[in-house]
Protein backbone atom coordinates (compact mmCIF):
# COMPACT_ATOMS: atom_id res chain seq x y z
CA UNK A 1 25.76 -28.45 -41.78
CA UNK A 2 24.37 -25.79 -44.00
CA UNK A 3 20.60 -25.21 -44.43
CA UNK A 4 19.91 -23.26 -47.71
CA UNK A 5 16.61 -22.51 -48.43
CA UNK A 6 14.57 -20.60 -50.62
CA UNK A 7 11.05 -19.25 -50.49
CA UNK A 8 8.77 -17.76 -52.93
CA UNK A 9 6.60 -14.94 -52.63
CA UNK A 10 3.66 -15.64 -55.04
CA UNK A 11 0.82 -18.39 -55.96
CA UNK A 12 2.39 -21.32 -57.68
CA UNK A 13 5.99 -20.89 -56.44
CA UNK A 14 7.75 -23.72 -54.62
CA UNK A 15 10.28 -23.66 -51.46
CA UNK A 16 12.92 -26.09 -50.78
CA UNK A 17 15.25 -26.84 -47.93
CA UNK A 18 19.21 -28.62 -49.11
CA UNK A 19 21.09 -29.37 -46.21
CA UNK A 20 24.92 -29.92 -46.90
CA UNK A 21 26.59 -32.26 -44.44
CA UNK A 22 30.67 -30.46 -44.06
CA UNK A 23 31.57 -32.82 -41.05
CA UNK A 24 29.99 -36.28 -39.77
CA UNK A 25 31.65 -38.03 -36.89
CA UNK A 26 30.01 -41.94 -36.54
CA UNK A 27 30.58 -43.74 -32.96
CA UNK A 28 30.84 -41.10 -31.15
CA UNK A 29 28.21 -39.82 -27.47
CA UNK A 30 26.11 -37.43 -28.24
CA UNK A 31 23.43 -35.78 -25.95
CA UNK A 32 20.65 -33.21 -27.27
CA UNK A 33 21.62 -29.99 -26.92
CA UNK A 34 18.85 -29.47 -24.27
CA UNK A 35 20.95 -32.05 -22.29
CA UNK A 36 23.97 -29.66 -22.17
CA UNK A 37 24.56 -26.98 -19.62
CA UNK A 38 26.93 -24.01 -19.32
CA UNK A 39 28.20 -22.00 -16.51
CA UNK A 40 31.92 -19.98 -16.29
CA UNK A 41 32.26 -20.91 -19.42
CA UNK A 42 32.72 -25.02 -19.21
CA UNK A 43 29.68 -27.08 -20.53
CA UNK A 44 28.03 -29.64 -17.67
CA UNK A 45 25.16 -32.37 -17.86
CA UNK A 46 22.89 -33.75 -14.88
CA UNK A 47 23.21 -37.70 -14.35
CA UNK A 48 20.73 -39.37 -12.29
CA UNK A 49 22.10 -41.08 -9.66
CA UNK A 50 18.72 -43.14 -8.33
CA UNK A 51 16.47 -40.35 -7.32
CA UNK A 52 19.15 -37.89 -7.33
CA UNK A 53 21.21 -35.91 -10.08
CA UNK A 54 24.67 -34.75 -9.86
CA UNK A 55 26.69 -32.18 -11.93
CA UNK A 56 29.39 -33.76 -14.19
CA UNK A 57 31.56 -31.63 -16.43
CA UNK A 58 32.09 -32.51 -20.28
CA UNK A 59 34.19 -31.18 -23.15
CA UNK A 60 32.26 -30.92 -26.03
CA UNK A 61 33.07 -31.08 -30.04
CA UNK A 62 30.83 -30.38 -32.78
CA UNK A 63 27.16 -29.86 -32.46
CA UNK A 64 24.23 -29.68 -34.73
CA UNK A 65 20.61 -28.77 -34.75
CA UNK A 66 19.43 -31.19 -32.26
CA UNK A 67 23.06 -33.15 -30.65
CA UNK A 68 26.43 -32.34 -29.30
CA UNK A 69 29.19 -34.62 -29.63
CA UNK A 70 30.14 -35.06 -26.31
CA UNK A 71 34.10 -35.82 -25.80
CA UNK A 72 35.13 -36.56 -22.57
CA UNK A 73 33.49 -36.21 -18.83
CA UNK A 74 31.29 -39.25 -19.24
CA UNK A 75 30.76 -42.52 -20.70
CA UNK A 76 27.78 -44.21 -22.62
CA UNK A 77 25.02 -45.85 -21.02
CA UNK A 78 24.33 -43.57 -18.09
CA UNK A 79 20.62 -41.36 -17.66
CA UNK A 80 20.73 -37.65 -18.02
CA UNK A 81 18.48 -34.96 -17.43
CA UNK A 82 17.04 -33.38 -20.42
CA UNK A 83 15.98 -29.96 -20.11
CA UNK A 84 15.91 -27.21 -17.48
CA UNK A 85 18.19 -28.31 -14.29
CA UNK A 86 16.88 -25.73 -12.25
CA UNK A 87 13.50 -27.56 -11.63
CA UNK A 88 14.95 -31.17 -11.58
């Protein structure tokens, strides 16, 4: 995606954001970013296992703003930890 936007500098003058879509991928697992851990270079998220997480490693596709696509490593409809790991 492509954010374009312009400001003005005076009374009176308007600003406007255009966002330009160049990829969409529908049906796929996607986690928030903040969701998404990396460490030697591989990406990892925390799953919570009843009161306890574990590690799993993921491969990851495209990302935006706020999600990334999430491509192998894990399946839909497990709980992850969003946020910092450290204090979880």
């Amino acid at each position: 995606m492509i954010k374009v936007t312009f400001q003005g500098s005076g009374p009176g003058e308007m600003t406007t954001t255009v966002n330009i879509d160049l990829a969409r991928h529908k049906g796929v697992l996607a986690l928030p970013l903040r969701a998404v851990h990396s460490e030697g270079g591989r990406q990892f998220v925390m799953r919570r296992r009843g009161s306890a997480n574990e590690r799993r490693w993921v491969s990851t596709g495209m990302r935006d703003d706020s999600y990334w696509e999430i491509t192998g490593g894990i399946q839909e409809g497990g709980e992850f930890v969003v946020g910092d790991t450290k204090t979880q």
